[in-house]
Protein backbone atom coordinates (compact mmCIF):
# COMPACT_ATOMS: atom_id res chain seq x y z
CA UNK A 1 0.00 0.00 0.00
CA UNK A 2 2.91 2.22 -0.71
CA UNK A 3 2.96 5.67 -2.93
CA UNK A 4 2.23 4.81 -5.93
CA UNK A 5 5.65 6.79 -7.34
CA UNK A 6 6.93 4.69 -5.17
CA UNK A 7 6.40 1.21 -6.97
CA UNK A 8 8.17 -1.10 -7.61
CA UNK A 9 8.07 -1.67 -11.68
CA UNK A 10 5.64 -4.20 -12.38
CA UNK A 11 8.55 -7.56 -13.47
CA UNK A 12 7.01 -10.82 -13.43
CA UNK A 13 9.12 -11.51 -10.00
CA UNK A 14 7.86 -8.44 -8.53
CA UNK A 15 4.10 -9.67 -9.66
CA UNK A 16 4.68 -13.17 -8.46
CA UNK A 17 5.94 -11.50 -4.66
CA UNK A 18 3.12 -9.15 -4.91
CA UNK A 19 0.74 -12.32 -4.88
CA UNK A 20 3.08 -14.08 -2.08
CA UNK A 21 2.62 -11.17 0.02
CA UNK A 22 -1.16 -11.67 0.01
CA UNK A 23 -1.35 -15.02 1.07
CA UNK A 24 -1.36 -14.24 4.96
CA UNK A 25 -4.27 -12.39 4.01
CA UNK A 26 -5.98 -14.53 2.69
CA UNK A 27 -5.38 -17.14 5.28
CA UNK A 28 -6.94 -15.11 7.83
CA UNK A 29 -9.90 -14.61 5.62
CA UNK A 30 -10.09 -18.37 4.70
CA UNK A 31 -9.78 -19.22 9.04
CA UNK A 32 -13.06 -16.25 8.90
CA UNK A 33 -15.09 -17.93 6.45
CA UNK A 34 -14.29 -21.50 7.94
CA UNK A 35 -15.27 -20.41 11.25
CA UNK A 36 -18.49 -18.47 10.08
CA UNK A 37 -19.37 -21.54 8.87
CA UNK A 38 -18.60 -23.55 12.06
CA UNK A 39 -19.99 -20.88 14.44
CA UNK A 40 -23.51 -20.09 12.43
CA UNK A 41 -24.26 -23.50 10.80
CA UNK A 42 -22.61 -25.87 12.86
CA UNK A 43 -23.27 -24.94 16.33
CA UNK A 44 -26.04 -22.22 16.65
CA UNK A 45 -28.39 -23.95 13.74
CA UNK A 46 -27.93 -27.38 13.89
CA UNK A 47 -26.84 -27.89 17.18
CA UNK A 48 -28.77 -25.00 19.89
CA UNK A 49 -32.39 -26.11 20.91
CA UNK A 50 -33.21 -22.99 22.28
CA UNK A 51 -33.88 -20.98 19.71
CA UNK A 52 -33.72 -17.60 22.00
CA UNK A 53 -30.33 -18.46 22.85
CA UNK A 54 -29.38 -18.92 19.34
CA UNK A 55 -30.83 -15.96 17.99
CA UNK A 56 -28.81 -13.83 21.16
CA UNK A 57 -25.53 -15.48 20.58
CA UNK A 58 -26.28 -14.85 16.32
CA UNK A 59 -26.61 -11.29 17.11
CA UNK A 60 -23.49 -10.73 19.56
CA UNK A 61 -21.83 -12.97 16.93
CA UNK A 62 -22.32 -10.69 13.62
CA UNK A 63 -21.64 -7.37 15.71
CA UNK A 64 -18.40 -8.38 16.83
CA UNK A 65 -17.74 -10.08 13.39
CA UNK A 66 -18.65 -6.61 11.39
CA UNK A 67 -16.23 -4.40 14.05
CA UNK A 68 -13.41 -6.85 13.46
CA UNK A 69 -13.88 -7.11 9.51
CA UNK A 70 -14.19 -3.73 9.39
CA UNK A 71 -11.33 -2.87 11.28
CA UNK A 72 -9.31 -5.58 9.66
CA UNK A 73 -10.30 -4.16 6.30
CA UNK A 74 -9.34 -0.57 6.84
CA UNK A 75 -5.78 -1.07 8.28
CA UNK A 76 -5.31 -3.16 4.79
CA UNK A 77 -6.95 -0.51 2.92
CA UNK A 78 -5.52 2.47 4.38
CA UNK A 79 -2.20 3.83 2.32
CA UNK A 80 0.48 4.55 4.24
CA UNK A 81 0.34 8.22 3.17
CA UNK A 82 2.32 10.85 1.13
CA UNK A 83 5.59 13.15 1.82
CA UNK A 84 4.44 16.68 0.32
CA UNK A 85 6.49 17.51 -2.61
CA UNK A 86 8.13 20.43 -0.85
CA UNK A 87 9.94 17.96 1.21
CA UNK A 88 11.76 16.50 -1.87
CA UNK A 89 15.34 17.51 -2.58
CA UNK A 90 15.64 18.77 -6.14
CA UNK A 91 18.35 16.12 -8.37
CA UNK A 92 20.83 18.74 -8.29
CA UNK A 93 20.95 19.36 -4.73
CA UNK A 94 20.96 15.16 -4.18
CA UNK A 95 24.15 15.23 -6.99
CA UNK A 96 25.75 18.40 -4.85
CA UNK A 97 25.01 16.19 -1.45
CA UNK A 98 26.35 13.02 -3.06
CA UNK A 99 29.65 14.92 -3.99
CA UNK A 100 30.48 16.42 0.02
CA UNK A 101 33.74 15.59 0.50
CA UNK A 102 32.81 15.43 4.23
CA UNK A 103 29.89 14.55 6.75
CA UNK A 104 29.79 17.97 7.51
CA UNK A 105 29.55 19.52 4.20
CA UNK A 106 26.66 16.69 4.12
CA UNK A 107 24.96 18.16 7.56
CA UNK A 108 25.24 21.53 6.20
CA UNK A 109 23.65 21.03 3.24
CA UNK A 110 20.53 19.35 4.75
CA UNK A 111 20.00 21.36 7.50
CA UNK A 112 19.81 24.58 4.96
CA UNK A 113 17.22 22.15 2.86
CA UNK A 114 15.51 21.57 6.02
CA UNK A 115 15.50 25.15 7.68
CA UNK A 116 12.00 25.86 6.61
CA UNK A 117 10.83 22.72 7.93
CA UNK A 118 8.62 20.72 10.69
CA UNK A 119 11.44 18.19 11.81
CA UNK A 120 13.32 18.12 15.56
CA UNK A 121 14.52 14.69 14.81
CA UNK A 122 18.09 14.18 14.11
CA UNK A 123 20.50 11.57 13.23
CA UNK A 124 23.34 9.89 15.78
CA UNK A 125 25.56 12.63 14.58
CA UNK A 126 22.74 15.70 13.91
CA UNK A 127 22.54 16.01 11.27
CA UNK A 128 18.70 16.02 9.55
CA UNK A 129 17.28 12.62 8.73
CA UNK A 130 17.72 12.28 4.92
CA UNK A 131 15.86 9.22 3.00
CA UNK A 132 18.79 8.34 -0.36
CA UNK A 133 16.37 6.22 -1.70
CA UNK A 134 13.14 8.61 -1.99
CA UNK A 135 15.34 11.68 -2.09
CA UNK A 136 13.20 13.47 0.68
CA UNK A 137 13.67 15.17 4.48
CA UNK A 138 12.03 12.60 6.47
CA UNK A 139 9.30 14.18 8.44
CA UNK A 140 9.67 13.24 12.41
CA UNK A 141 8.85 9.74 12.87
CA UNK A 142 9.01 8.92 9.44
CA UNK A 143 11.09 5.76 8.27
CA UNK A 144 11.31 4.14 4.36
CA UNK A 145 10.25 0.93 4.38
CA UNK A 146 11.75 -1.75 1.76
CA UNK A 147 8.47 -3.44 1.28
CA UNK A 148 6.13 -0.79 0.55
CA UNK A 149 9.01 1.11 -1.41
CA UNK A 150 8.61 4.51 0.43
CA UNK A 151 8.77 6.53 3.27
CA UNK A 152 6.34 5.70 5.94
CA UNK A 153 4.56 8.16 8.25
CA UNK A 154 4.75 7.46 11.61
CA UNK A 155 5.61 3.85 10.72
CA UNK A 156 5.40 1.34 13.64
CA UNK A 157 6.24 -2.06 11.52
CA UNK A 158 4.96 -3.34 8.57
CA UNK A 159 2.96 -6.76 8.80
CA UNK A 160 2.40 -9.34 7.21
CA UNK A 161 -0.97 -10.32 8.36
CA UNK A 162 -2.59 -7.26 6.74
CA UNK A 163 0.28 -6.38 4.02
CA UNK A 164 0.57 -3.28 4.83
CA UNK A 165 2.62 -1.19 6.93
CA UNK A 166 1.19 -0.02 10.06
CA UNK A 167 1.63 4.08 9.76
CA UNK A 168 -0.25 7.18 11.19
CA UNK A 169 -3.09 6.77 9.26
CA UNK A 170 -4.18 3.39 10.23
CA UNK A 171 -3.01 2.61 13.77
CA UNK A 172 -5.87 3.07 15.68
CA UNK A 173 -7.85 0.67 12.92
CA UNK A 174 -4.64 -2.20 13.65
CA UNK A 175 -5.49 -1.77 17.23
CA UNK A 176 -9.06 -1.54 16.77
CA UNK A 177 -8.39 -4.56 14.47
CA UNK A 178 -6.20 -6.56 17.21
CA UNK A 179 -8.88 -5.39 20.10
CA UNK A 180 -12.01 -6.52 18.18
CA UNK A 181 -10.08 -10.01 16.96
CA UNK A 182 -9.12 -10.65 21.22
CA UNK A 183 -13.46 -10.03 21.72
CA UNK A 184 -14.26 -12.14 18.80
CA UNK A 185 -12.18 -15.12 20.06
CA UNK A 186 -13.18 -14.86 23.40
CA UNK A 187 -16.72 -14.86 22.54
CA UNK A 188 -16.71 -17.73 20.44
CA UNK A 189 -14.30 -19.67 23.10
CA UNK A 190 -16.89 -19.08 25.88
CA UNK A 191 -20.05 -19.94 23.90
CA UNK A 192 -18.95 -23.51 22.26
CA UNK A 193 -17.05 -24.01 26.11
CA UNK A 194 -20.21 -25.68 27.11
CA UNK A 195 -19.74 -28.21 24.06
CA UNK A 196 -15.84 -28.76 24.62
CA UNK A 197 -16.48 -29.83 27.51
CA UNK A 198 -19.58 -32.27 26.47
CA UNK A 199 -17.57 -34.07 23.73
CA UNK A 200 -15.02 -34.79 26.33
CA UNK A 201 -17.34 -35.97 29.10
CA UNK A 202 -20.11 -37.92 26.30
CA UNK A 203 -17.39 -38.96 23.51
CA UNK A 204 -18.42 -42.25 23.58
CA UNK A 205 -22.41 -41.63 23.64
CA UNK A 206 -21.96 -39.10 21.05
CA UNK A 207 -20.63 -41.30 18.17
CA UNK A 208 -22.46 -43.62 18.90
CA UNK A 209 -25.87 -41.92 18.62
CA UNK A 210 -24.80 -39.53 16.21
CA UNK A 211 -25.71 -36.58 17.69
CA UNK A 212 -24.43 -32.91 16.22
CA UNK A 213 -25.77 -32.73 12.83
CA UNK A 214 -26.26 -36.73 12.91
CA UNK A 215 -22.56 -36.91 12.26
CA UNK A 216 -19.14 -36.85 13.83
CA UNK A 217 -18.44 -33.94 11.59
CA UNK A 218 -20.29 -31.18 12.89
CA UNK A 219 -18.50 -31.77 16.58
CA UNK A 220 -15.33 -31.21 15.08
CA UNK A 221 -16.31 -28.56 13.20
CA UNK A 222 -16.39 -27.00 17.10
CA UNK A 223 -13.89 -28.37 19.11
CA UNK A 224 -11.56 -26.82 16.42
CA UNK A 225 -13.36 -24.04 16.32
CA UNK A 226 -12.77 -23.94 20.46
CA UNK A 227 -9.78 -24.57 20.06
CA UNK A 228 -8.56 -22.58 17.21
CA UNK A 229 -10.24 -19.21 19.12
CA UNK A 230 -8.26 -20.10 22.29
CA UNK A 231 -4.81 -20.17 20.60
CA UNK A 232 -5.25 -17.16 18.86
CA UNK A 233 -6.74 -15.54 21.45
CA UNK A 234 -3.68 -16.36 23.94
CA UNK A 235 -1.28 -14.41 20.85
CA UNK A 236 -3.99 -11.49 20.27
CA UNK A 237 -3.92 -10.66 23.95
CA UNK A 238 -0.52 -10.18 24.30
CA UNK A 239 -0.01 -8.53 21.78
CA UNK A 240 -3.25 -6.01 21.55
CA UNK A 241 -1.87 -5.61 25.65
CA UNK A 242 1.78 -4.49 23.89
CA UNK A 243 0.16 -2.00 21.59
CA UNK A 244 -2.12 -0.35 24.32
CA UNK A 245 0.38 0.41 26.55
CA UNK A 246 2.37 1.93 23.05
CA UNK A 247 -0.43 4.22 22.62
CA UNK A 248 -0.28 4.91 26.50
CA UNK A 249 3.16 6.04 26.11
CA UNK A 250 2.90 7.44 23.07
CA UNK A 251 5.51 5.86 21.42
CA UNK A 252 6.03 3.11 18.30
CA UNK A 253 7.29 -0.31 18.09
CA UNK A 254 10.51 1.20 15.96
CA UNK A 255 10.85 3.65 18.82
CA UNK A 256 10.55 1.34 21.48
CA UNK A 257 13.51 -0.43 19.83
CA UNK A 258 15.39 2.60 18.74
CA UNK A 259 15.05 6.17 20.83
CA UNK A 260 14.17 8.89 18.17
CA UNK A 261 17.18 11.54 18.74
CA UNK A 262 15.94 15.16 19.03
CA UNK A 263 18.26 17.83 18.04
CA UNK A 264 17.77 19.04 21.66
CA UNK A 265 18.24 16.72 24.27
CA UNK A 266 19.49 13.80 22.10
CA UNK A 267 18.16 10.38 21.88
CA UNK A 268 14.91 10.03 24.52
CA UNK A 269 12.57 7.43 24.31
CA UNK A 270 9.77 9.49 26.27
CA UNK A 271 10.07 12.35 24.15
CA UNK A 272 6.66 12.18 22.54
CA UNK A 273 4.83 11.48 25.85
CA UNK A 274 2.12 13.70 26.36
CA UNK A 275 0.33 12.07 29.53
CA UNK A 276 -1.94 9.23 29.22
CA UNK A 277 -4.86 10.97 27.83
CA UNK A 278 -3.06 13.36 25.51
CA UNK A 279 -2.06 10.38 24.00
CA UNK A 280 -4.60 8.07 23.57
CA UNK A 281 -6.15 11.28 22.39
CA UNK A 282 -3.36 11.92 19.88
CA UNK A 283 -4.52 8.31 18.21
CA UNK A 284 -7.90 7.92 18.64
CA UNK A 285 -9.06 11.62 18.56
CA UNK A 286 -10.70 14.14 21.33
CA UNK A 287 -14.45 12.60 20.29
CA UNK A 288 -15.03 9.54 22.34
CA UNK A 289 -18.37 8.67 20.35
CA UNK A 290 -15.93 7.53 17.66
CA UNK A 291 -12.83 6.10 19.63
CA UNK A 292 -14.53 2.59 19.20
CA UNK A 293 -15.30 2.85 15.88
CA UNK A 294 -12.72 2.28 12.86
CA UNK A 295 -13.32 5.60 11.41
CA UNK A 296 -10.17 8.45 11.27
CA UNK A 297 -10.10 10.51 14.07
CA UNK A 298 -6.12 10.75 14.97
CA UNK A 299 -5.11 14.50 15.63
CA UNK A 300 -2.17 15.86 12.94
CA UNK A 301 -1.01 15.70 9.93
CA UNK A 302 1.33 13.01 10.33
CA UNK A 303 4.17 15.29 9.53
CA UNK A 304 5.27 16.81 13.20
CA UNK A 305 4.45 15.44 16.50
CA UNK A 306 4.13 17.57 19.89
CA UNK A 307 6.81 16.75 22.15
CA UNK A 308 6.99 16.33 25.52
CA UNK A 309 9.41 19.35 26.02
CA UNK A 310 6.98 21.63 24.46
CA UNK A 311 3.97 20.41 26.35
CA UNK A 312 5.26 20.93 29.80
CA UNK A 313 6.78 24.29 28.57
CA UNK A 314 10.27 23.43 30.35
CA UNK A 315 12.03 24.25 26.43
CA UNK A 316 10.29 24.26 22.83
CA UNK A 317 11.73 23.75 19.58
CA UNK A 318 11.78 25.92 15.98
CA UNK A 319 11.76 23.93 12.68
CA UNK A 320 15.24 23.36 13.19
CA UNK A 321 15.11 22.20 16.65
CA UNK A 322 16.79 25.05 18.51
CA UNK A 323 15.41 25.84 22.13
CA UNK A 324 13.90 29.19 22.45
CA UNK A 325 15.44 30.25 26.12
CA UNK A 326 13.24 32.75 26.88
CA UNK A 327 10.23 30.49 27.52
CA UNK A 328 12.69 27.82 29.19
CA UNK A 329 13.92 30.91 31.36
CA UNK A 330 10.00 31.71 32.37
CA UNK A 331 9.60 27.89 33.38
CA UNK A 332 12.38 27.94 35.29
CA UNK A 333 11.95 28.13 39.35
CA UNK A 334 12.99 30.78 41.09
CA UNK A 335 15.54 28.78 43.70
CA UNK A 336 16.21 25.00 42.91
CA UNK A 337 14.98 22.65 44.86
């Protein structure tokens, strides 16, 4: 889901990986439409007596079942975003950079490119964050990745489960996505528990009356269906748990590897964190009637980030990172404590 000037050139090997890379997806849709199958026919038709019960656990069923599809769908769906133009270096300017006969002919060049613009990050030796392979500034937070061909806003990995890199514009739907896929399991694990634990305790009795659709099938149809939901349940909920407290801490799964380094204060790991509510806020939006609901609501523009320097007031930042004193000097206490 990369930019589309950003493509790889359509080979017949980069056509044959482009199909590869769908087949996780399509595994997860195939274990969807198995387990529709299982959950509706198997167990709540053919198998519930009451029918009140049945029609209950049909309707919890399909809501959860939309909220996770349509979750899943939109971080798939979602591109990964675009770099304005303005951030491109012009071919002349890459040739005159290539040429530096030094790092720091290199440094100067990009922070006079960069003077006009949004970025505090730096590199190890500060100098601004310069993609060779797009030719662009990377905005803060920003990182090209090799399978999508581009530079990523706000990228946090790319997977493989929804072939697509997880970026500023769909992380709340991947952890919308990873929450509603944790409530779907669980739901289906607690409401076929009851006939786990029958074919275990009635094995013997049931095959030989042919209960469950009058056939041994339709049993196994949900004890793998029990325990298919359990074991991906037990991997959603660690990792669902992993990304919450990310959002908590405002902070992505590159980051948490890798401290961004600000051109004040150099690398910090916490230097996005606005407090807990600023940002959950910052992903899901100030509007709570939509925090639940896969629908776009992150603040920004995916381009610069508050930081945590600016929010408590202790020392903010210009375009090119340097601290304005005078509102450090006004933040500062009077005697030290």
């Amino acid at each position: 889901m990369g930019n589309d000037d950003n493509r790889r050139r359509k080979t017949p090997c980069g056509c044959c990986m482009s199909v590869f890379k769908w087949i996780p997806v399509l595994f997860i849709f195939a274990v969807i439409g198995w387990s529709y199958y299982a959950y509706v026919v198997e167990l709540c038709v053919l198998n519930t007596e009451n029918r009140v019960a049945m029609i209950f656990m049909l309707f919890f069923y399909h809501i959860t079942l939309i909220l996770f599809l349509w979750s899943y769908w939109k971080t798939i769906s979602t591109s990964v975003g675009r770099v304005p133009d303005h951030w491109r270096i012009p071919d002349e300017e890459v040739n005159h950079l290539f040429r530096a006969d030094n790092p720091e002919t290199q440094k100067r060049i990009l922070n006079n490119f960069a003077r006009n613009l949004p970025v505090t990050n730096r590199t190890m030796n500060g100098s601004v964050r310069f993609c060779d392979k797009c030719k662009i500034i990377k905005p803060d937070r920003s990182h090209h990745c090799s399978v999508c061909s581009c530079c990523v806003l706000k990228m946090d990995h790319h997977c493989p489960w929804v072939n697509n890199c997880v970026n500023f514009f769909n992380y709340k739907f991947f952890v919308l996505f990873l929450g509603y896929a944790l409530i779907y399991c669980l739901y289906v694990a607690f409401t076929t528990l009851h006939d786990f634990i029958q074919f275990w305790q009635t094995e013997n009795q049931l095959s030989e009356q042919g209960q469950l659709n009058g056939s041994g099938m339709g049993r196994f149809h949900i004890l793998f269906l029990f325990f298919i939901s359990i074991m991906f349940a037990i991997s959603l909920v660690s990792l669902f748990g992993y990304h919450i407290y990310l959002v908590l801490v405002n902070r992505t799964t590159l980051e948490s590897f890798r401290a961004p380094v600000f051109r004040i204060g150099g690398p910090d790991k916490n230097g996005y964190n606005l407090g807990r509510y600023a940002n959950f806020c910052e992903v899901f939006g100030d509007d709570w009637q939509y925090w639940f609901l896969p629908i776009f609501t992150s603040k920004g523009d995916g381009l610069s980030y508050p930081t945590a320097t600016e929010q408590t007031g202790n020392q903010s930042y210009d375009a090119m990172g340097h601290t304005n004193h005078s509102t450090a000097n006004r933040q500062r206490p009077a005697h030290p404590v």
